[in-house]
Protein backbone atom coordinates (compact mmCIF):
# COMPACT_ATOMS: atom_id res chain seq x y z
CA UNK A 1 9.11 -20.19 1.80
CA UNK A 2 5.72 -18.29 3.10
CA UNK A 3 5.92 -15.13 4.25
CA UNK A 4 3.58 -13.02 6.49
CA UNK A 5 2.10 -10.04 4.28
CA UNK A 6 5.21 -7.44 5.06
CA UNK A 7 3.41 -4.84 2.48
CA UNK A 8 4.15 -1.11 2.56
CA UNK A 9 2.82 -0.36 -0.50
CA UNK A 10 5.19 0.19 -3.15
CA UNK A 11 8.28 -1.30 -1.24
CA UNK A 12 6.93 -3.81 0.97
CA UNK A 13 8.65 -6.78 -1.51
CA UNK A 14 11.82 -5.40 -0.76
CA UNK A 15 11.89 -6.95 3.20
CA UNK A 16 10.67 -10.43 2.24
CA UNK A 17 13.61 -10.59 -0.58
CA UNK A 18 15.79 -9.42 2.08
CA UNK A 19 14.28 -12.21 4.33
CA UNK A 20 14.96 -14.35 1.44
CA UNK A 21 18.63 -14.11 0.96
CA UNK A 22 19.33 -15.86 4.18
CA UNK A 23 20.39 -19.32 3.16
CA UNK A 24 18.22 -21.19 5.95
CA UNK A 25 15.52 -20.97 8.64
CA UNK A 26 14.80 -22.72 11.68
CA UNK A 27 12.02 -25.03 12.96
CA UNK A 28 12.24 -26.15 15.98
CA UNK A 29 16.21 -25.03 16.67
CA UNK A 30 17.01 -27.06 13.08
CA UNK A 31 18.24 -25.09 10.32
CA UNK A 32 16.05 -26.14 6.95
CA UNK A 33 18.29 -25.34 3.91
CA UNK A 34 16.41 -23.01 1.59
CA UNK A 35 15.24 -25.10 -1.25
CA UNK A 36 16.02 -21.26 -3.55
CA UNK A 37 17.78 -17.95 -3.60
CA UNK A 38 16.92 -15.38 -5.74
CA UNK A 39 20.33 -13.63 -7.02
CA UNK A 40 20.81 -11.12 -9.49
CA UNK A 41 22.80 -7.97 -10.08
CA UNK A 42 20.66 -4.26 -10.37
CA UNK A 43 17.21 -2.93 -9.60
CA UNK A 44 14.33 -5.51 -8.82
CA UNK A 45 11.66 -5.15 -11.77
CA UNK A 46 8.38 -4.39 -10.58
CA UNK A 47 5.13 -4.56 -12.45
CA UNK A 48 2.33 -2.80 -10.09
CA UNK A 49 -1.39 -3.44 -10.22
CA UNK A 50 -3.25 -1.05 -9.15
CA UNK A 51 -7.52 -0.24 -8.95
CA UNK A 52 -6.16 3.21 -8.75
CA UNK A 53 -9.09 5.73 -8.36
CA UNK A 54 -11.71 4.28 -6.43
CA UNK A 55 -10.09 6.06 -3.26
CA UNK A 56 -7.37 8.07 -2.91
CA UNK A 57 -4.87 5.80 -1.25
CA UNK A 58 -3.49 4.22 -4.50
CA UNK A 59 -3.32 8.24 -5.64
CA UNK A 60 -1.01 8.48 -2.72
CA UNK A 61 0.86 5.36 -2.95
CA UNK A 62 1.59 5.58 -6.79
CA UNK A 63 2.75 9.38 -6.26
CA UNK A 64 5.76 8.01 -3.38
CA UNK A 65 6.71 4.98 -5.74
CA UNK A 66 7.51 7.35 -8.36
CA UNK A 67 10.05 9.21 -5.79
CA UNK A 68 12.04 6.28 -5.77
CA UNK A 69 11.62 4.96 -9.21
CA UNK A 70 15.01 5.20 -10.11
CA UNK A 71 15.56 2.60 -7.38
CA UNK A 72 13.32 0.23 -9.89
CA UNK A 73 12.54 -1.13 -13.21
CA UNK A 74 9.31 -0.73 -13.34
CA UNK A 75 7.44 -2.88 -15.67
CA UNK A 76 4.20 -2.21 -16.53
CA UNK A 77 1.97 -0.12 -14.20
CA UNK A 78 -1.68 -1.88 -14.26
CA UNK A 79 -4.82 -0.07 -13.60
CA UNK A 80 -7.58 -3.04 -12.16
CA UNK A 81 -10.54 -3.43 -10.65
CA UNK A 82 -11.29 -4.66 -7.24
CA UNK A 83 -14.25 -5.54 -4.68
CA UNK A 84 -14.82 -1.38 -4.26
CA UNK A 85 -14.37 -0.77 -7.69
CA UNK A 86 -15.61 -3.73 -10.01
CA UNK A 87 -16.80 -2.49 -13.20
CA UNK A 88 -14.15 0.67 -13.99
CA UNK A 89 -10.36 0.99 -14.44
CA UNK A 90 -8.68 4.59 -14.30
CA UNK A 91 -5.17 4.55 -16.32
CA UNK A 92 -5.94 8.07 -16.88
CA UNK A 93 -5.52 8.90 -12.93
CA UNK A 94 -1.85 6.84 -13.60
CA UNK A 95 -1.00 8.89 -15.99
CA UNK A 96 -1.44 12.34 -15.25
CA UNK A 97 0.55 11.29 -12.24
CA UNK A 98 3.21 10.88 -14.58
CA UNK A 99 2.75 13.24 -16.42
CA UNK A 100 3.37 15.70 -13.17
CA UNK A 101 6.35 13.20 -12.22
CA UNK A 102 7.72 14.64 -15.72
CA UNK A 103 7.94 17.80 -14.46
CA UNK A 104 10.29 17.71 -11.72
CA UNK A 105 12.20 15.19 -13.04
CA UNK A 106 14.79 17.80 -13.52
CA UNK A 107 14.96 18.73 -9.99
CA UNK A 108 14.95 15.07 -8.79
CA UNK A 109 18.52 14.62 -11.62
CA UNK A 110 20.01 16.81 -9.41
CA UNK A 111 20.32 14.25 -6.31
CA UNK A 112 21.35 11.15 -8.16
CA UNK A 113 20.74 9.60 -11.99
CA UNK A 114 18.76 6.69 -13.17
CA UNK A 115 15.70 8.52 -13.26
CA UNK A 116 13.24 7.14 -15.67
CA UNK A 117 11.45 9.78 -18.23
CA UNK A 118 8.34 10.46 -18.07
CA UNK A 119 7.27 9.36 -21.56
CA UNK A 120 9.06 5.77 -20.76
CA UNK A 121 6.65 5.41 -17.73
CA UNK A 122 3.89 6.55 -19.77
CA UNK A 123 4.50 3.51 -22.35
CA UNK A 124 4.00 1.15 -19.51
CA UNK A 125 0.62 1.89 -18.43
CA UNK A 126 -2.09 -0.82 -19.25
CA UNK A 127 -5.98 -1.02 -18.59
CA UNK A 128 -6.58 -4.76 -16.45
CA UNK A 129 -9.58 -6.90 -16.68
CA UNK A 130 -12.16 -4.47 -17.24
CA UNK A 131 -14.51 -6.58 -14.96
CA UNK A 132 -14.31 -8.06 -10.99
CA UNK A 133 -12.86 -10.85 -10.22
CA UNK A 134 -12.58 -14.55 -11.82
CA UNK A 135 -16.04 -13.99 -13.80
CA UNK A 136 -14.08 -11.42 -15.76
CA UNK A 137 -11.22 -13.80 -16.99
CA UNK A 138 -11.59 -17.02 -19.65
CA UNK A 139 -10.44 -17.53 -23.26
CA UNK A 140 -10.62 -14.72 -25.40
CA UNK A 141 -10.61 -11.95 -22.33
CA UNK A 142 -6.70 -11.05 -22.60
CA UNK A 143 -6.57 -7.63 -21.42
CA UNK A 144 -3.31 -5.27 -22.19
CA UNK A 145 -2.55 -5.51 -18.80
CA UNK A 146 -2.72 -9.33 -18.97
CA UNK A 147 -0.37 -9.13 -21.79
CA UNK A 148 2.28 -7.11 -20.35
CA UNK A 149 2.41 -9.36 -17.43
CA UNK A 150 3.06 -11.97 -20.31
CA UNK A 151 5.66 -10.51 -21.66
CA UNK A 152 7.62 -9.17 -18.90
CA UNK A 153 7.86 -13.08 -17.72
CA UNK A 154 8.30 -13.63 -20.82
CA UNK A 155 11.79 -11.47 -21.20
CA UNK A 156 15.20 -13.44 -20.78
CA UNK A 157 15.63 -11.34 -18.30
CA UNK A 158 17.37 -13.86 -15.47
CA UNK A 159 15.72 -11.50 -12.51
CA UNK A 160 12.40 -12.60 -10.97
CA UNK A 161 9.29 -10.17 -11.92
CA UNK A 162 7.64 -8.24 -8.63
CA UNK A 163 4.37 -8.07 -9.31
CA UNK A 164 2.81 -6.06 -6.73
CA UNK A 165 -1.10 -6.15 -5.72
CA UNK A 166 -2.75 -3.22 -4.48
CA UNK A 167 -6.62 -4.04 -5.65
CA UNK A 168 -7.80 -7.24 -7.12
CA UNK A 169 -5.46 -9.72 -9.01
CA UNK A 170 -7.69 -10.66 -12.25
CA UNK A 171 -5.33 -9.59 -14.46
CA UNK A 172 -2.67 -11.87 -12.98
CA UNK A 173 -4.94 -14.78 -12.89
CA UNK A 174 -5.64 -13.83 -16.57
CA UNK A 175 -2.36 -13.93 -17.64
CA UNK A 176 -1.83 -17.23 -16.28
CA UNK A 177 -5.07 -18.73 -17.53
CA UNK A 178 -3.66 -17.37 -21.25
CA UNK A 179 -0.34 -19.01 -20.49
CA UNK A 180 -1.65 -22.49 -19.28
CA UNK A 181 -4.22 -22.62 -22.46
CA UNK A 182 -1.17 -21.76 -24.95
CA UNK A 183 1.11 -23.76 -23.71
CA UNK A 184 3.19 -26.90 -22.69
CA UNK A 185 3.14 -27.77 -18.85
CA UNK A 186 7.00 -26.85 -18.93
CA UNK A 187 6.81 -23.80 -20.73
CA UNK A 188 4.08 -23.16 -17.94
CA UNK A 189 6.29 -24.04 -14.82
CA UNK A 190 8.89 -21.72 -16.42
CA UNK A 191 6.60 -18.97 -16.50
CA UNK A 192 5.51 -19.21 -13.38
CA UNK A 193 9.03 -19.48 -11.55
CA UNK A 194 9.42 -16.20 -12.91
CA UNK A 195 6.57 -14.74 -10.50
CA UNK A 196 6.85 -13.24 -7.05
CA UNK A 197 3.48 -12.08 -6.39
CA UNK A 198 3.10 -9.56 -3.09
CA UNK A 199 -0.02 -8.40 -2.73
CA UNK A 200 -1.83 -5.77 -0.08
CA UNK A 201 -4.85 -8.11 0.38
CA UNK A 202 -7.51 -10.47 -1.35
CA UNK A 203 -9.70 -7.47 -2.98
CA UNK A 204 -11.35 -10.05 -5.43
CA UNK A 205 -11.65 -13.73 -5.74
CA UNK A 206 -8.97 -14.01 -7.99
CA UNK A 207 -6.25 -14.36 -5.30
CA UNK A 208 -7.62 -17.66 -3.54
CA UNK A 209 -8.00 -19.27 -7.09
CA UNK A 210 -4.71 -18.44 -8.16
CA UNK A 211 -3.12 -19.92 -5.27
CA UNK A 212 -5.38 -22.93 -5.53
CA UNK A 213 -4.60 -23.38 -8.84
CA UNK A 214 -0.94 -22.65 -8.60
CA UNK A 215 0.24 -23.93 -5.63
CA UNK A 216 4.27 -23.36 -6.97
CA UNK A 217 3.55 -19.94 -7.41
CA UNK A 218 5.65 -17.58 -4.99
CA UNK A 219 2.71 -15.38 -3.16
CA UNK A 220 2.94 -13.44 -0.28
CA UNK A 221 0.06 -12.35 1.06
CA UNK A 222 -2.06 -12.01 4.12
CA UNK A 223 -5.35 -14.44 3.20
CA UNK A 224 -8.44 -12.17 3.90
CA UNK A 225 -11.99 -12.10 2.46
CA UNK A 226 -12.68 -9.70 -0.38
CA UNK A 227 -14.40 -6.83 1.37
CA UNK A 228 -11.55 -6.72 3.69
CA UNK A 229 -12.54 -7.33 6.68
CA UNK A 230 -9.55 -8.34 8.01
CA UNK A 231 -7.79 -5.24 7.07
CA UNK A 232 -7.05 -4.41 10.82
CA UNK A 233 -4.11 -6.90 10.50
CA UNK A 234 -2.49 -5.62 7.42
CA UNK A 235 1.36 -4.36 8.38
CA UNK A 236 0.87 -1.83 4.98
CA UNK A 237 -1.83 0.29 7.64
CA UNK A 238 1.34 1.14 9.99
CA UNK A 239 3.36 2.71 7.95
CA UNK A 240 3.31 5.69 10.54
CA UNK A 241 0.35 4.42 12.26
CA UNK A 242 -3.48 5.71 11.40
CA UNK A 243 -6.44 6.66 13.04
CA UNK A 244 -8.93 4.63 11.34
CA UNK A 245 -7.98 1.23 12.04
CA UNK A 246 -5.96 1.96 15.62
CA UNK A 247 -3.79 -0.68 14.69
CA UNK A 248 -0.36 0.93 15.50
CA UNK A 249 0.03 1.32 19.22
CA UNK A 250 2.54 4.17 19.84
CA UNK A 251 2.82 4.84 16.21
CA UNK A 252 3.82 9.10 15.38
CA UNK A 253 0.28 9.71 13.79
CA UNK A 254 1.67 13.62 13.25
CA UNK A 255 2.47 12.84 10.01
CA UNK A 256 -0.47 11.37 8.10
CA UNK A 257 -2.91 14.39 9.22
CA UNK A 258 -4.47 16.54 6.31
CA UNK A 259 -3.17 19.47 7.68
CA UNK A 260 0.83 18.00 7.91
CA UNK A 261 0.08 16.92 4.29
CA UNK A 262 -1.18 20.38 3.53
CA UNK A 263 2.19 22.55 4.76
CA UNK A 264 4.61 20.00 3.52
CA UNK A 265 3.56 17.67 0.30
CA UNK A 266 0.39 19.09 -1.51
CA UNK A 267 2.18 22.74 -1.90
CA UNK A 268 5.28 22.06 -2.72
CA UNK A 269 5.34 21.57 -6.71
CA UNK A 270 3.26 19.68 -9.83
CA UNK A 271 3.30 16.30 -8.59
CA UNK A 272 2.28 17.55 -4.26
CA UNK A 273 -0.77 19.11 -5.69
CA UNK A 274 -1.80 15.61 -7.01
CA UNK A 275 -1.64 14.05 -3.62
CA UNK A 276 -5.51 13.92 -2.81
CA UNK A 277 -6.81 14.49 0.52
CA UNK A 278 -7.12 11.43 3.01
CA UNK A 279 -10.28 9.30 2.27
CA UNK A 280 -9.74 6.63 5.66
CA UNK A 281 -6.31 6.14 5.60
CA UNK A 282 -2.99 7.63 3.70
């Protein structure tokens, strides 16, 4: 199954899984079995890949996906590069998010459990390939966040690993060059069944390769070139609508304004006062 890129960064996944529980489509007024259903019993696990730090929307989107971590299993959280950001990677930015996400995790215990600690999280932050793109991947280039992609997949785990996309997806393609190089073409097809790749955009030209040279890997994504040009089309830029792109006729706009931002998010607490200032777009 293909689906269109439904991204909302941070839970966008969650409506193409939904979309993928039905047990058929239609073409053409015939139902088309599905040829597989993901099943499995808890929280989807999520590794997220991020080139957190070259603007602030990551900043923003990494701050809300902790609010509803204990709705995940979060993985690995994977600082990258992309096309705006090619030579640098900023795990630091991740974790002093977390580090504020510590400190109200005792008022977030009193709504509901399953919170995870803020020294867990912090164990699961990973510097990607340290440069853009394919020219930064090959034999001998595994980068920790390679590795933890690795061995997530690599965990008996029967649930499918999310790996979301929200800059350029060299460290994915890294891990799978490792994994093709080191092993049987079995062991490979194994590892990539695992995979559900969902990502924002192609922000490198790591995405078009990997899908060229994995055509069996499950990848949702809206093709684009790596400059994003083609932004204007992406469903993550509605979330309430923005002003930038116009793309969200009769969107509420009210609440992605500085000022609403201001009053209601950046002064209330540790982890507010980390939610930079909009850039373009929240």
């Amino acid at each position: 199954m293909k689906c269109p890129n439904l991204w909302l960064r941070g839970f966008g996944f969650v409506a193409c899984l939904i979309a993928q529980l039905f047990p058929s489509a239609r073409i053409a007024g015939q139902a088309i079995p599905a040829s597989h259903i993901d099943r499995f019993e808890g929280h989807p696990r999520l590794i997220v890949i991020s080139d957190i730090g070259n603007e602030p929307d990551d900043q923003m989107s990494l701050t809300r996906l902790l609010l509803y971590s204990n709705e995940l299993d979060i993985e690995a959280l994977i600082a990258t590069t992309s096309t705006w950001q090619k030579a640098v990677v900023h795990p630091e930015t991740m974790r002093a998010l977390i580090d504020a996400y510590g400190r109200v995790r005792t008022n977030l215990l009193l709504h509901t459990s399953g919170w995870p600690t803020a020294a867990e999280l912090d164990k699961r932050v990973y510097a990607g390939q340290p440069g853009y793109g394919i020219a930064a991947t090959g034999p001998g280039k595994t980068s920790e966040g390679a590795q933890a992609i690795i061995k997530a997949a690599d965990n008996e785990d029967p649930r499918p690993l999310w790996v979301t996309v929200w800059g350029g997806a060299n460290t994915v393609a890294q891990a799978l060059v490792q994994v093709r190089a080191t092993r049987s073409p079995v062991e490979l097809d194994k590892f990539v069944a695992k995979l559900r790749i969902s990502s924002i955009s192609d922000q490198d030209d790591a995405g078009p390769w990997i899908r060229k040279e994995f055509p069996g890997l499950f990848y949702i994504v809206q093709p684009s070139t790596p400059t994003g040009g083609e932004y204007y089309y992406a469903t993550w830029t509605g979330i309430s609508g923005d002003l930038y792109y116009r793309n969200c006729a009769g969107a509420d706009l009210s609440l992605v304004t500085n000022e609403w931002l201001d009053a209601n998010v950046r002064s209330k607490g540790p982890l507010g006062r980390l939610y930079p200032r909009l850039l373009l777009i929240m």
